[in-house]
Protein backbone atom coordinates (compact mmCIF):
# COMPACT_ATOMS: atom_id res chain seq x y z
CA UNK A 1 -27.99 -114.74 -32.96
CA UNK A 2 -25.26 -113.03 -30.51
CA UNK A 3 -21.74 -114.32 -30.80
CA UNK A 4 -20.12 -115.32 -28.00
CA UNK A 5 -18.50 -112.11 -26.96
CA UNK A 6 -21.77 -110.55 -27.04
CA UNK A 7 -23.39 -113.13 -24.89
CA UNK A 8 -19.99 -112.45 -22.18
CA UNK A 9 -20.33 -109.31 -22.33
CA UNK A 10 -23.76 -109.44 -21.48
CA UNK A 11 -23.63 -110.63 -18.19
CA UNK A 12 -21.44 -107.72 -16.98
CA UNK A 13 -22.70 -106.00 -14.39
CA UNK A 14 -22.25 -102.21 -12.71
CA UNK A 15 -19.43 -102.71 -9.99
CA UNK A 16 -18.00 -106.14 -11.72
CA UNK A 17 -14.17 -105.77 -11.97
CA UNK A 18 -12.89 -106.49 -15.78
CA UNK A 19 -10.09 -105.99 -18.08
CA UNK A 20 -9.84 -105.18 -21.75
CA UNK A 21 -8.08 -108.07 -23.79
CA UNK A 22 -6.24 -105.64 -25.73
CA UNK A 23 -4.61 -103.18 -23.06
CA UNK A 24 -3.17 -104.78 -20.01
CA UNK A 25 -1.40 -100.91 -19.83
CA UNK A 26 -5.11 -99.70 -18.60
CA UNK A 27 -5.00 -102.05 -15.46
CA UNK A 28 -8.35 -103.36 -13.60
CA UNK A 29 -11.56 -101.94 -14.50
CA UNK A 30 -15.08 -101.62 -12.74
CA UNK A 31 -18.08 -101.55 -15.08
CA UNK A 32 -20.29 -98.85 -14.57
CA UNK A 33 -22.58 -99.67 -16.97
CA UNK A 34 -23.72 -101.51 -19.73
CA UNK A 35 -26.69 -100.62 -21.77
CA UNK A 36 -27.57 -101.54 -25.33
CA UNK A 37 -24.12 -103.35 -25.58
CA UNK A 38 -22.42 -100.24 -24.99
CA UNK A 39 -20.24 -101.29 -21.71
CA UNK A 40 -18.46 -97.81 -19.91
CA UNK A 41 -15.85 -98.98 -17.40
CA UNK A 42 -13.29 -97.03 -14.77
CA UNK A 43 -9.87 -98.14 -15.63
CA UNK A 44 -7.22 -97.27 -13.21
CA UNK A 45 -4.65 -96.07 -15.87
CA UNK A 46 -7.52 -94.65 -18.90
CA UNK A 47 -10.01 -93.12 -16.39
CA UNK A 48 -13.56 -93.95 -18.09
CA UNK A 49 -13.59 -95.25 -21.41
CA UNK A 50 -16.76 -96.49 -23.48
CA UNK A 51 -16.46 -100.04 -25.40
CA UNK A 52 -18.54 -101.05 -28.15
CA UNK A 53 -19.17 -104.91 -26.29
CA UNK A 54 -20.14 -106.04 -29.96
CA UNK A 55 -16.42 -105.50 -30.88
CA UNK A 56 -14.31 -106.33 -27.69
CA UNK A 57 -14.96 -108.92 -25.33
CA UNK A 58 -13.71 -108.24 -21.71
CA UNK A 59 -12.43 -110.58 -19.30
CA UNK A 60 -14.50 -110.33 -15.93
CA UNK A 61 -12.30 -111.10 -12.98
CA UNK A 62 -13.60 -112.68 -10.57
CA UNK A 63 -12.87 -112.65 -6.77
CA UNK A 64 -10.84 -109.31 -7.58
């Protein structure tokens, strides 16, 4: 059974804007994908970064 960050985390989408609980320092990110629950996003202050989506949940803003 997925937990609930998994199941979040799997309806992020290539292009959807996020941010990662943990670092507000990174600023907004867009997903760019998200495969096998392996989500890579383009933070403006960390460039691209991988996240393991089984261990961090991001927040998806919407309307961003």
């Amino acid at each position: 059974m997925q937990e609930k960050g998994q199941r979040m985390n799997a309806i992020l989408e290539p292009g959807m804007m996020v941010r990662h609980p943990d670092r507000a320092e990174w600023g907004l990110g867009q997903v760019q994908s998200n495969i096998g629950g392996r989500i890579t996003v383009n933070f403006e202050h960390a460039g691209k970064v991988v996240i393991d989506g089984r261990q961090i949940e991001l927040v998806p803003i919407f309307g961003a």
